[in-house]
C-alpha atoms as a PDB file:
ATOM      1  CA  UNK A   1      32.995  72.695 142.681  1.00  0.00           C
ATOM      2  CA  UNK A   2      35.216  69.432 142.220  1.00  0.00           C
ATOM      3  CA  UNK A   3      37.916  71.728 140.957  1.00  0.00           C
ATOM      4  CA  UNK A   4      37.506  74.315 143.787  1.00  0.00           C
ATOM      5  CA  UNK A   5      38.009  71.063 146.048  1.00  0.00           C
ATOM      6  CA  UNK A   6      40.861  69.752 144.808  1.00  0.00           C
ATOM      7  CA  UNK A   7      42.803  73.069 144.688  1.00  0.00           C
ATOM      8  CA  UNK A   8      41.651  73.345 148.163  1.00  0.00           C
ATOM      9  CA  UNK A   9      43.038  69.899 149.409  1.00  0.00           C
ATOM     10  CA  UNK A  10      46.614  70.059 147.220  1.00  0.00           C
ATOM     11  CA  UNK A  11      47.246  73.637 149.142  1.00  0.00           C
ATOM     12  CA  UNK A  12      46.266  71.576 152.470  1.00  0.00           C
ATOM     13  CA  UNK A  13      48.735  69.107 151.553  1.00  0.00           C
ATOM     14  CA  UNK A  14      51.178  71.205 150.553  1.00  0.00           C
ATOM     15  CA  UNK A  15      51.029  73.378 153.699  1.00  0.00           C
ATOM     16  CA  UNK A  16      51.303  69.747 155.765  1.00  0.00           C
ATOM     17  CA  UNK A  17      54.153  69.165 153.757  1.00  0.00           C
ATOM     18  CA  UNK A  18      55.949  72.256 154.979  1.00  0.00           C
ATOM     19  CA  UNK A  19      54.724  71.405 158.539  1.00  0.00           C
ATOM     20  CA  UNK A  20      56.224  68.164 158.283  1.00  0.00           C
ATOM     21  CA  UNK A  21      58.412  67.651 155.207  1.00  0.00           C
ATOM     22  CA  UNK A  22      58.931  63.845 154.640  1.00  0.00           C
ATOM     23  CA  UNK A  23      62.559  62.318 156.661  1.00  0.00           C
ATOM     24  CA  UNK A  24      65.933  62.715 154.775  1.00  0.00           C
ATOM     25  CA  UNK A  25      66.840  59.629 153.223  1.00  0.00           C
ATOM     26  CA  UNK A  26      69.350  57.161 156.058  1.00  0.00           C
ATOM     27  CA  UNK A  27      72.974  57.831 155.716  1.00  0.00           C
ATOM     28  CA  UNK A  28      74.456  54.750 154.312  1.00  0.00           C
ATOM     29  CA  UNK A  29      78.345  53.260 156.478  1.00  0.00           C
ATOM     30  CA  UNK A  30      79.181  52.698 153.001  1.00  0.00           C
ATOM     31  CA  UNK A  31      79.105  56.750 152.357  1.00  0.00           C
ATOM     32  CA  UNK A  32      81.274  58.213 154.801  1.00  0.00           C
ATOM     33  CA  UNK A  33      84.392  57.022 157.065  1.00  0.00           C
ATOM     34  CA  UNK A  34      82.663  59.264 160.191  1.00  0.00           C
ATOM     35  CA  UNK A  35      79.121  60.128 161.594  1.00  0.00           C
ATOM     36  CA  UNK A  36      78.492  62.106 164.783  1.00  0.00           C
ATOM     37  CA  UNK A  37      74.866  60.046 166.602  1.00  0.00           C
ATOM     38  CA  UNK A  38      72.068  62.685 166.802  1.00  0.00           C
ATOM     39  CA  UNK A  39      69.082  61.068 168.652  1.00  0.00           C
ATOM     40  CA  UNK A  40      66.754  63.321 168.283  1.00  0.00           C
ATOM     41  CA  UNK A  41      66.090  62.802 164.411  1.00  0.00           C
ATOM     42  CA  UNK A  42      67.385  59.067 164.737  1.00  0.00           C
ATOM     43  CA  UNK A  43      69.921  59.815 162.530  1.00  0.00           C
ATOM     44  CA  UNK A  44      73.455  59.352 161.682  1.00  0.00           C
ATOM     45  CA  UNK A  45      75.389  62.683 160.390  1.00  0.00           C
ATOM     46  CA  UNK A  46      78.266  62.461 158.280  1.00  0.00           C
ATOM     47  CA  UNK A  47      81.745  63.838 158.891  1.00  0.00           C
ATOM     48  CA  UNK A  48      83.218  65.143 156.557  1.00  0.00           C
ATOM     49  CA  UNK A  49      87.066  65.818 157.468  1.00  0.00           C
ATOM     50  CA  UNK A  50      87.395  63.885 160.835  1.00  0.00           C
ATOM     51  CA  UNK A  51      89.716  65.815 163.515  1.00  0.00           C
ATOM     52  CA  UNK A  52      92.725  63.747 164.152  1.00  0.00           C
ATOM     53  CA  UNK A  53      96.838  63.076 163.536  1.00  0.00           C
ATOM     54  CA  UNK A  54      98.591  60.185 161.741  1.00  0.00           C
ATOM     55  CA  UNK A  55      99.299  57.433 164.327  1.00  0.00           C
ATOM     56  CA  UNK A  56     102.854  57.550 164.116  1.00  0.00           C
ATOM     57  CA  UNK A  57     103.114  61.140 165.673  1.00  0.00           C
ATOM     58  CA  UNK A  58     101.363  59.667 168.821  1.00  0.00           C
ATOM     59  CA  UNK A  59     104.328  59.591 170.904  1.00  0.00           C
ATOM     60  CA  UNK A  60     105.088  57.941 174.389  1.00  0.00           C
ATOM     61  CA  UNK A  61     102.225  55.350 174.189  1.00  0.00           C
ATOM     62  CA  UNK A  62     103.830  52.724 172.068  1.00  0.00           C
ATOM     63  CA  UNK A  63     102.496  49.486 173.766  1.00  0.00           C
ATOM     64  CA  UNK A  64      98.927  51.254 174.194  1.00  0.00           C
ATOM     65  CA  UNK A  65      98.845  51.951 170.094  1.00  0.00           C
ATOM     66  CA  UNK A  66      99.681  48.414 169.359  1.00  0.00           C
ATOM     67  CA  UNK A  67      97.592  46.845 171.366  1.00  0.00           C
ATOM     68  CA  UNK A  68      94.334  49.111 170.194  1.00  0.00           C
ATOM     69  CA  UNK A  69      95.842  48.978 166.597  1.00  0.00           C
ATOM     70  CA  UNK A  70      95.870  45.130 166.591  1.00  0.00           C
ATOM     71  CA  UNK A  71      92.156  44.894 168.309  1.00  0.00           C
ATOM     72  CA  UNK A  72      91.114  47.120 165.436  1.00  0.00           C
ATOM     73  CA  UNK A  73      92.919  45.657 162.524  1.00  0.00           C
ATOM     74  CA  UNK A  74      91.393  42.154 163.754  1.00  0.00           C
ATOM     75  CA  UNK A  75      87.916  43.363 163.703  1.00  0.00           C
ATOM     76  CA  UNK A  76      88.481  45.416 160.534  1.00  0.00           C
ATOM     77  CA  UNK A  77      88.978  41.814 159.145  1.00  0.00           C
ATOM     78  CA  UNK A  78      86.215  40.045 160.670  1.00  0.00           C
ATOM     79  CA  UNK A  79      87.892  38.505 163.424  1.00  0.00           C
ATOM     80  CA  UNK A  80      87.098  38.363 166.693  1.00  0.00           C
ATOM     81  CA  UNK A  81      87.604  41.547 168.910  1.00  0.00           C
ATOM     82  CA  UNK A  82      86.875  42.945 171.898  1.00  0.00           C
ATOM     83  CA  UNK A  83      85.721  46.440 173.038  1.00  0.00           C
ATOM     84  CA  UNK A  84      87.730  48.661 174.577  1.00  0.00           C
ATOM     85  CA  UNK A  85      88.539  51.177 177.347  1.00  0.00           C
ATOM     86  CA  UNK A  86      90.968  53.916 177.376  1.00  0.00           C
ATOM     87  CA  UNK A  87      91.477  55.446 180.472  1.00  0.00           C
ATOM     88  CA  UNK A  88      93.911  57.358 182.496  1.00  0.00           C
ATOM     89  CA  UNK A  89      95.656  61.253 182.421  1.00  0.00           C
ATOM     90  CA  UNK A  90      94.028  63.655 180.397  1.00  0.00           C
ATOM     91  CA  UNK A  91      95.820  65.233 177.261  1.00  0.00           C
ATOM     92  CA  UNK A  92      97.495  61.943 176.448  1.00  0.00           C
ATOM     93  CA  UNK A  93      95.506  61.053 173.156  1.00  0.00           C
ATOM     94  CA  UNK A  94      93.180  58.307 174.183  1.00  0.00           C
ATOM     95  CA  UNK A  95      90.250  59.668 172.009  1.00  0.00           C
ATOM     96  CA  UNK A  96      93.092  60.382 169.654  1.00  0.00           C
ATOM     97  CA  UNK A  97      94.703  56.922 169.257  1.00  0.00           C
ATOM     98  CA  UNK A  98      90.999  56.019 168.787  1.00  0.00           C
ATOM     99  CA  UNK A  99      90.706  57.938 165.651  1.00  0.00           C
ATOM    100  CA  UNK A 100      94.313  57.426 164.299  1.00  0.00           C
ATOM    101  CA  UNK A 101      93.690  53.800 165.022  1.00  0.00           C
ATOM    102  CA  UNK A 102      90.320  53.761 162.860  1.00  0.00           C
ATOM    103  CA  UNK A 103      92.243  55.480 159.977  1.00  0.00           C
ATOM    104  CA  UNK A 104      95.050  53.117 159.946  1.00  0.00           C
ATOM    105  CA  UNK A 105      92.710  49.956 160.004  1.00  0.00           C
ATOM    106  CA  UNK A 106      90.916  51.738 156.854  1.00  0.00           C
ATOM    107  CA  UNK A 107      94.084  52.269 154.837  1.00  0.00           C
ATOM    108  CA  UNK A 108      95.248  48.513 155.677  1.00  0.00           C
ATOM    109  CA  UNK A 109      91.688  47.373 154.791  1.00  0.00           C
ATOM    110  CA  UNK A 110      89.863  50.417 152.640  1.00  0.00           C
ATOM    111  CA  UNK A 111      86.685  50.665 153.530  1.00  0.00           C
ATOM    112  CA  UNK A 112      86.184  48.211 156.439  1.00  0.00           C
ATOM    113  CA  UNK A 113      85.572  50.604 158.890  1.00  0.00           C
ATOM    114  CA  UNK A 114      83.088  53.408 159.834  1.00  0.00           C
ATOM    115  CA  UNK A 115      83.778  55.594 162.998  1.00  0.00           C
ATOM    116  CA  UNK A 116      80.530  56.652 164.823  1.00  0.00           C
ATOM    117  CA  UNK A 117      80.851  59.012 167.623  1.00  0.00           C
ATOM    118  CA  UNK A 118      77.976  59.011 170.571  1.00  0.00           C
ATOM    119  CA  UNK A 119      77.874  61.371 173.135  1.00  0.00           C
ATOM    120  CA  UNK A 120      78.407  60.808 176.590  1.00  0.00           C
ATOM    121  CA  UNK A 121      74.191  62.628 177.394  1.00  0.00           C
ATOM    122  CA  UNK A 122      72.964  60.146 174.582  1.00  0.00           C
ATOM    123  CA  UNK A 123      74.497  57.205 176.168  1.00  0.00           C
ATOM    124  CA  UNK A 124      71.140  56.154 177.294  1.00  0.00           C
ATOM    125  CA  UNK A 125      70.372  56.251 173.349  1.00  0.00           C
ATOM    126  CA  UNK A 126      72.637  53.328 172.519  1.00  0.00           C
ATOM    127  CA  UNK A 127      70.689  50.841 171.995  1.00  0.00           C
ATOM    128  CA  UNK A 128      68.187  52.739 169.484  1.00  0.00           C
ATOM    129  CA  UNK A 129      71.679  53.420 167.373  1.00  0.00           C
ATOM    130  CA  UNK A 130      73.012  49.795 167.623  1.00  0.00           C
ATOM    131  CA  UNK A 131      68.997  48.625 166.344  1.00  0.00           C
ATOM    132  CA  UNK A 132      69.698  51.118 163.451  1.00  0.00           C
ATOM    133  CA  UNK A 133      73.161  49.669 162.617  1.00  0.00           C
ATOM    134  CA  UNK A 134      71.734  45.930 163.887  1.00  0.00           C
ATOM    135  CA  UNK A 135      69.273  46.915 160.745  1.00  0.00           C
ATOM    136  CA  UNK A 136      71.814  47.915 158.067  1.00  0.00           C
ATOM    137  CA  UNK A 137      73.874  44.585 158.308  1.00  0.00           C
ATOM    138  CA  UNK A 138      70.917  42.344 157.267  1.00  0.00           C
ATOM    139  CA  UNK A 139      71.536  41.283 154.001  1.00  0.00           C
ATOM    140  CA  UNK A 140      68.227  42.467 152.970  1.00  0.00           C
ATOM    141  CA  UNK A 141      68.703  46.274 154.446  1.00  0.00           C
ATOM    142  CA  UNK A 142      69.507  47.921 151.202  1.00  0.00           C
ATOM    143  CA  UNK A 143      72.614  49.135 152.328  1.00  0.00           C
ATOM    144  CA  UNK A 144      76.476  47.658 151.677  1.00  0.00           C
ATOM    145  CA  UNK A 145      77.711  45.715 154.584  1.00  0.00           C
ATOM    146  CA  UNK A 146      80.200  47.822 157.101  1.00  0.00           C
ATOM    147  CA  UNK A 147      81.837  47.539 160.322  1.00  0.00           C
ATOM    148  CA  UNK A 148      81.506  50.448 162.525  1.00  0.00           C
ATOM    149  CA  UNK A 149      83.735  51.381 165.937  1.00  0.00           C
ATOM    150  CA  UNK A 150      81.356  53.117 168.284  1.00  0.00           C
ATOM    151  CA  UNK A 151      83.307  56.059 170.271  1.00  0.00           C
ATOM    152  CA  UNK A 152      82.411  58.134 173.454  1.00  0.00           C
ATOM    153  CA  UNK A 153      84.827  59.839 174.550  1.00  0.00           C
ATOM    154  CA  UNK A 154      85.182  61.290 178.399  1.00  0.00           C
ATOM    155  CA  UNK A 155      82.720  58.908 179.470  1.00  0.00           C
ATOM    156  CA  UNK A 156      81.867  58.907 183.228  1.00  0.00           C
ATOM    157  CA  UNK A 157      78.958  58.052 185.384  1.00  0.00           C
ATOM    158  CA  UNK A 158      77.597  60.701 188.790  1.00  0.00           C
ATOM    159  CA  UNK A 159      75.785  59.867 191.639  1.00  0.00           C
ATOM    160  CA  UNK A 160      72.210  59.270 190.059  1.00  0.00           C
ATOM    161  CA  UNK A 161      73.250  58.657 186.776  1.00  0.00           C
ATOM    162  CA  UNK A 162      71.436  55.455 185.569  1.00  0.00           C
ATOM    163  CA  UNK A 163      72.402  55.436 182.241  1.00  0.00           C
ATOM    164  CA  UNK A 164      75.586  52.903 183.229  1.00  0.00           C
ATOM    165  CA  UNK A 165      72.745  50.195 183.309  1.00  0.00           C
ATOM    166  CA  UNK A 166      71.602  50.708 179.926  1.00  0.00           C
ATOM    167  CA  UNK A 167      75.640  50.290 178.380  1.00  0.00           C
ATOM    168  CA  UNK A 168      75.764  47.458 180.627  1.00  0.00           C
ATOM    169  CA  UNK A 169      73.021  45.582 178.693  1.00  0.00           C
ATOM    170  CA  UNK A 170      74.143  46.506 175.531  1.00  0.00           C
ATOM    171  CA  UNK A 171      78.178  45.612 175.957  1.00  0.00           C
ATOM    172  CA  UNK A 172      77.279  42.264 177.371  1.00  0.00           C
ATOM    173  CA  UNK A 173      73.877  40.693 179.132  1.00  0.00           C
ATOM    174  CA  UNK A 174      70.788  42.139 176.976  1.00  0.00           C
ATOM    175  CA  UNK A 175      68.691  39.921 175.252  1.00  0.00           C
ATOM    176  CA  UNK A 176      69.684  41.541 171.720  1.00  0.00           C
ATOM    177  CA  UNK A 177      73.315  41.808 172.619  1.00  0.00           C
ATOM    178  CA  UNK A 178      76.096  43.684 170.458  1.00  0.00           C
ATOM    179  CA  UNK A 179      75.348  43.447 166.415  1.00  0.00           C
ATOM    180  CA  UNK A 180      78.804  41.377 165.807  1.00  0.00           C
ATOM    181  CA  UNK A 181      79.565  43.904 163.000  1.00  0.00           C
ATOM    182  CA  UNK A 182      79.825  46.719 165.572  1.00  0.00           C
ATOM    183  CA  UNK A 183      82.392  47.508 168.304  1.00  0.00           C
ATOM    184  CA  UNK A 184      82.371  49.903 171.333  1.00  0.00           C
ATOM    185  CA  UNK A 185      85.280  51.820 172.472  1.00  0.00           C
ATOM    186  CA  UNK A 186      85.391  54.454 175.141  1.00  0.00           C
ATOM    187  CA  UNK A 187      87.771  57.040 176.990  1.00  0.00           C
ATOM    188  CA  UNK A 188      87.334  58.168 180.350  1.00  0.00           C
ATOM    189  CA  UNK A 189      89.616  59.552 183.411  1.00  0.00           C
ATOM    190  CA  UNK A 190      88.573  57.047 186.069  1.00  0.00           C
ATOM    191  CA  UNK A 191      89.088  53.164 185.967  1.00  0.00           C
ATOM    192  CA  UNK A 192      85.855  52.303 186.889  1.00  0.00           C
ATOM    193  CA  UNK A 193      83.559  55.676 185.557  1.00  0.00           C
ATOM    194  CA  UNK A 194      82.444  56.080 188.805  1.00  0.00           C
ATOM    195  CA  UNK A 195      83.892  58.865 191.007  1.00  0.00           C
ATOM    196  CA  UNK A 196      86.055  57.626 194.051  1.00  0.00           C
ATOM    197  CA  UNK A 197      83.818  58.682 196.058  1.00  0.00           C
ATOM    198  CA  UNK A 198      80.571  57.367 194.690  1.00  0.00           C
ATOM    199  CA  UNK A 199      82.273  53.965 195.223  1.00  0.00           C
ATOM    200  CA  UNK A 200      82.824  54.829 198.670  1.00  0.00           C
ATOM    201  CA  UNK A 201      79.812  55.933 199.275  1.00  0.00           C
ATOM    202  CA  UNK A 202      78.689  52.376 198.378  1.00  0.00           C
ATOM    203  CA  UNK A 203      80.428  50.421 200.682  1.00  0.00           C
ATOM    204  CA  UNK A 204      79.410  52.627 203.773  1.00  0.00           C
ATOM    205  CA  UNK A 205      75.589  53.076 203.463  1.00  0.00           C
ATOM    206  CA  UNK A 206      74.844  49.446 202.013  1.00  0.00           C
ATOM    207  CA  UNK A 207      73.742  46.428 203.486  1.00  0.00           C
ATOM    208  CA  UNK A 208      75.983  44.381 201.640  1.00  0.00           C
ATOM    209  CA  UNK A 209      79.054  46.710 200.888  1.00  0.00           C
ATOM    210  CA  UNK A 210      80.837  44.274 198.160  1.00  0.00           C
ATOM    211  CA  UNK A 211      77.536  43.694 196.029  1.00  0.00           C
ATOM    212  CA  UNK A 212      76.997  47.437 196.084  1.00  0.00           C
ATOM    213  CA  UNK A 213      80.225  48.139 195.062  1.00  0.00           C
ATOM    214  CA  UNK A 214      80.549  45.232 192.560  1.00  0.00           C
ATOM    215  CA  UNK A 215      77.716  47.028 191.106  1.00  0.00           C
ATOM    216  CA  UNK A 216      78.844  49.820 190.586  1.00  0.00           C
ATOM    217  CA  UNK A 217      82.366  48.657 188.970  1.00  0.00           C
ATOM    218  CA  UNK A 218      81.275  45.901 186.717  1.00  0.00           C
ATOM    219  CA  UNK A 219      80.687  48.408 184.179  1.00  0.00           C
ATOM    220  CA  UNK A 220      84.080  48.711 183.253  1.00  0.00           C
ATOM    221  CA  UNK A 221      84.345  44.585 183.667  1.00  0.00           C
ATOM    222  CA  UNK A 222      82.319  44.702 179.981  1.00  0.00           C
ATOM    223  CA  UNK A 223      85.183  45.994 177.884  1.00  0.00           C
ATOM    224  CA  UNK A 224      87.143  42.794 177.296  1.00  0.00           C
ATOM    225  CA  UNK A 225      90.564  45.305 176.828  1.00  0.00           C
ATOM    226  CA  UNK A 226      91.316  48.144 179.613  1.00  0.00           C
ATOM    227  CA  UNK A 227      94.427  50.894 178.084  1.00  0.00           C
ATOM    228  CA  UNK A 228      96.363  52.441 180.364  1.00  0.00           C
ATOM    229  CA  UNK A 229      97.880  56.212 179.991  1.00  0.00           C
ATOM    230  CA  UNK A 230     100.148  57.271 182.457  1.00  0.00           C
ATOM    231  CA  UNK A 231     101.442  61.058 183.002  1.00  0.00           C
ATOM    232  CA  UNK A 232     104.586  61.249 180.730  1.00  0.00           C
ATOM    233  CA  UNK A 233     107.809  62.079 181.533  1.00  0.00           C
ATOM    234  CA  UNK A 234     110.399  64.569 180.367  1.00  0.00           C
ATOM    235  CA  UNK A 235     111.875  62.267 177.886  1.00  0.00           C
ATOM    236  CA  UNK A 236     108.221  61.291 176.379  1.00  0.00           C
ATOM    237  CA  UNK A 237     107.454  65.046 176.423  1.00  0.00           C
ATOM    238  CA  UNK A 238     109.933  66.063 174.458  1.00  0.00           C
ATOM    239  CA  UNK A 239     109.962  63.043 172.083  1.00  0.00           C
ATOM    240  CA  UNK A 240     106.152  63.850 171.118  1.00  0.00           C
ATOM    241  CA  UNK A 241     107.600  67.854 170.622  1.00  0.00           C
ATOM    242  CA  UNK A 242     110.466  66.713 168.214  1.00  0.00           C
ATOM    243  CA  UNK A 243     107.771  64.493 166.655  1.00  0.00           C
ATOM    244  CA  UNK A 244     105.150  67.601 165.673  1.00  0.00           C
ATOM    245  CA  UNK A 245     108.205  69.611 164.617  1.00  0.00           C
ATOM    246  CA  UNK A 246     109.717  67.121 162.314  1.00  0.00           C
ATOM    247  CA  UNK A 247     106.723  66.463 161.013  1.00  0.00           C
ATOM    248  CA  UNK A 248     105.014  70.189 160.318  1.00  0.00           C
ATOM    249  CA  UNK A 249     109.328  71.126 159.533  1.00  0.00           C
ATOM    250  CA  UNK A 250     109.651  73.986 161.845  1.00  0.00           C
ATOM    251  CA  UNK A 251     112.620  75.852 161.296  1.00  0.00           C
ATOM    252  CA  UNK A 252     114.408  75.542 164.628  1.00  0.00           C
ATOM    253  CA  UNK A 253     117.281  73.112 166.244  1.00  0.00           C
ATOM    254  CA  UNK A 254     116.811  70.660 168.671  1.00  0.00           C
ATOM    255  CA  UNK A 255     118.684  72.553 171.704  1.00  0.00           C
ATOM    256  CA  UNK A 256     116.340  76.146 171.541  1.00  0.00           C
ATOM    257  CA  UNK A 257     113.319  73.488 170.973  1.00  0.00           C
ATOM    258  CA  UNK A 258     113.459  71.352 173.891  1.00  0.00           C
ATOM    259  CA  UNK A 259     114.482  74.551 176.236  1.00  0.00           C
ATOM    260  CA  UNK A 260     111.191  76.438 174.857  1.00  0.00           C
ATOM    261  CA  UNK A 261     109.350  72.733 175.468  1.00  0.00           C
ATOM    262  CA  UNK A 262     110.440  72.443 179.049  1.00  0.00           C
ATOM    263  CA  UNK A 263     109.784  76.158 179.801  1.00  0.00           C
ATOM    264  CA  UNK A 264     106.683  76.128 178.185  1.00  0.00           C
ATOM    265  CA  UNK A 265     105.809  72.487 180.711  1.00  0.00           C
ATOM    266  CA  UNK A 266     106.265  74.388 183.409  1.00  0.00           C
ATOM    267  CA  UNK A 267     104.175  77.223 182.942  1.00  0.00           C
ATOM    268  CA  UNK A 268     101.673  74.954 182.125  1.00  0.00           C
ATOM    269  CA  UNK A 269     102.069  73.065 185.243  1.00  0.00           C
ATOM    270  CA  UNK A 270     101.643  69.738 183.530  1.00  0.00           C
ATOM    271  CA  UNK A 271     103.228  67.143 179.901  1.00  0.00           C
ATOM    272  CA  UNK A 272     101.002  65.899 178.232  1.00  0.00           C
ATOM    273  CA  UNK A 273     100.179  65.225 174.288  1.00  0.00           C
ATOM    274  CA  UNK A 274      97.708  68.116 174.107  1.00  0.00           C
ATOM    275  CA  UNK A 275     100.476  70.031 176.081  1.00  0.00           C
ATOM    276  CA  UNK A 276     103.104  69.311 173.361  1.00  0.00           C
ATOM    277  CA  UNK A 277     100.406  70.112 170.679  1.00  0.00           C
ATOM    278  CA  UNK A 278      99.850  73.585 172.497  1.00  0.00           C
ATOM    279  CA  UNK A 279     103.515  74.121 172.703  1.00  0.00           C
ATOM    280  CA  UNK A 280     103.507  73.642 168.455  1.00  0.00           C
ATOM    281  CA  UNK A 281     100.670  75.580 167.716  1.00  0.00           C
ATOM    282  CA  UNK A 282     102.153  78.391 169.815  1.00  0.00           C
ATOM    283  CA  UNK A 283     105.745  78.329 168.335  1.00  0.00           C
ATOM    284  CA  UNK A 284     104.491  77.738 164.787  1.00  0.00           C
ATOM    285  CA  UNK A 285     102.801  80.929 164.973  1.00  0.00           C
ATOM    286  CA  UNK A 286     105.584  82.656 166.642  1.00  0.00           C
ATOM    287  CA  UNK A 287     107.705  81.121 163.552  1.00  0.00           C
ATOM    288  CA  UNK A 288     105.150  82.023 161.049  1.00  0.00           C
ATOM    289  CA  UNK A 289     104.785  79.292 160.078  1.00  0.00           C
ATOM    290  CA  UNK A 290     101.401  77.796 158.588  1.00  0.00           C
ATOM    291  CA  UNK A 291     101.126  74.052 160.375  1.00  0.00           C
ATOM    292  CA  UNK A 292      96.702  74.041 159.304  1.00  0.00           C
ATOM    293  CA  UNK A 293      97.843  72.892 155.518  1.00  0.00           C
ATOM    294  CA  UNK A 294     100.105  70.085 156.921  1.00  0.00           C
ATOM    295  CA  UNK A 295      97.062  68.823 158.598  1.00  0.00           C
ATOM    296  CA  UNK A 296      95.631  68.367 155.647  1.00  0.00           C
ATOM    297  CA  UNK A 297      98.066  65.885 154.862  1.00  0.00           C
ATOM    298  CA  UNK A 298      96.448  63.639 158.055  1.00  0.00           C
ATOM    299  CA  UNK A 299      94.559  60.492 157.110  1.00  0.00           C
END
C-alpha cells in the first residue's frame, strides 16, 4: 500500500512538473554583450549576433558620435555619465550610433558593457528590470559585476499614455533611483515624446497652461544629454554611399556611383542613412555581389 502511494505521488509530481517546470536559471551581464527585456517571464534573453555597423561607417553625424561615444566610454570606465536622448529625422542611425557606440566602448574596455534593449509597450516594466539589474550588482548577487546601457528605441508617448510617469521616476525623482551601474538611452522623432499636438492640447483646455505643459515636457528634461539629427544633405548623402561601398568593395567608380545615389534619392523622395543603406543593398545585388559576409566582419 506504501509502495502503491508513493508511485502514486512521484507520477503527481512529475505531472506538476510538466505543468510547471521549475524557471531557467538568470542570464548572467557577464555572459553575453546583448539581451532583448521580456517581461512576461522576468527575464533577460541573450543576443547572440547584435544587428549593427562599425562606427566609423556612420557618416554625416560626426559631432553626434563623439559626443555619445565619449558619454559611453566615461561610463564604460566608471565615471560619471549621463543618459541620453537621440532624437530627430528618421533613417539617420540614432538607434544605430547607439549600438556602434556600445561596441566601441567594449573593444576600448572588453567587457565593461552589456546592451539591454526594452521595448517601447514594456516601458511601464522598467523599473521591475532595473530591480533585477539593481540585484546583480550587489556584491553578494552571485553574478560578476557589469555595466549595462538600457536602449528603447522610437520611444514616444500618445494622448493617454501614462507610462511617461513611470520613466520619469526611474531617470530621476523615485525613491530607488537609477542603479549607478546602469544607464538609459533612448531614440525618438519628437523633442519632447509628446506629439505637437498633445502639447497643444495642454495649454488650451488647462487651468494653468504652463504647468500642464511643463508636465508634459519634463520628460525629456531627465536625460542629462539631448542628440540632435538633422535631414542630411547631398554632400552627407553621398559621403555615407562612398562609405558602404568602400567598405563592402563594390566594383564601381565614384562618377556612375554617386549618379545611381542621387537618382536612387529621388525616387525615394528623401537621404537618409537607411536610404544610403537601401541604395547598397540594392546595387550590391545588382553587382552580384555578396555584402551579408562583410557584415560579419561588424563588431
Amino acid at each position: 500500500m506504501d509502495h502503491a502511494v508513493t508511485d502514486l505521488l512521484a507520477r503527481i509530481a512529475d505531472a506538476l512538473e510538466r505543468l510547471a517546470p521549475p524557471a531557467p536559471p538568470r542570464a548572467s551581464l557577464a555572459d553575453h554583450d546583448a539581451f532583448v527585456w521580456h517581461p512576461s517571464r522576468q527575464a533577460l534573453e541573450p543576443v547572440d549576433h547584435v544587428s549593427r555597423v562599425d562606427i566609423d561607417l556612420l557618416k554625416g553625424v560626426e559631432r553626434q558620435k563623439q559626443i555619445l561615444l565619449d558619454n559611453t566610454i566615461r561610463f564604460a570606465r566608471g565615471l560619471p555619465a549621463n543618459n541620453a536622448m537621440l532624437w530627430g529625422s528618421r533613417g539617420m542611425g540614432k538607434s544605430s550610433l547607439v549600438k556602434a557606440a556600445h561596441a566601441a566602448a567594449n573593444r576600448e574596455i572588453p567587457g565593461s558593457l552589456a546592451l539591454i534593449e526594452i521595448h517601447r509597450e514594456d516601458i511601464g516594466t522598467l523599473p521591475a528590470l532595473l530591480d533585477i539589474l539593481r540585484h546583480d550588482s550587489r556584491p553578494d548577487s552571485g553574478h560578476a559585476a557589469r555595466r549595462a546601457l538600457v536602449l528603447c528605441d522610437d520611444l514616444s508617448f500618445e494622448r493617454e499614455d501614462a507610462d511617461y510617469k513611470a520613466l520619469k521616476s526611474v531617470l530621476d525623482g523615485g525613491i530607488k533611483g537609477r542603479p549607478e551601474t546602469v544607464l538609459f538611452y533612448a531614440t525618438s522623432n519628437r523633442r519632447h515624446l509628446m506629439p505637437r499636438d498633445m502639447i497643444e492640447n495642454e495649454r488650451s483646455t488647462a487651468i494653468n497652461p504652463s504647468e500642464a505643459t511643463e508636465e508634459k515636457v519634463s520628460l525629456s528634461d531627465r536625460f542629462g544629454i539631448w542628440i540632435g539629427f538633422h535631414k542630411c544633405d547631398q554632400t552627407q548623402f553621398l559621403a555615407m554611399v562612398e562609405g558602404y561601398a568602400e567598405k563592402f568593395r563594390l566594383p564601381i567608380e565614384r562618377e556612375p556611383l554617386h549618379a545611381e545615389a542621387i537618382e536612387w534619392s529621388v525616387t525615394r523622395g528623401a537621404r537618409s542613412g537607411r536610404v544610403a543603406w537601401q541604395f547598397i543593398s540594392d546595387l550590391a545585388g545588382r553587382l552580384g555581389h555578396d555584402i551579408t559576409m562583410a557584415d560579419a566582419d561588424f563588431s
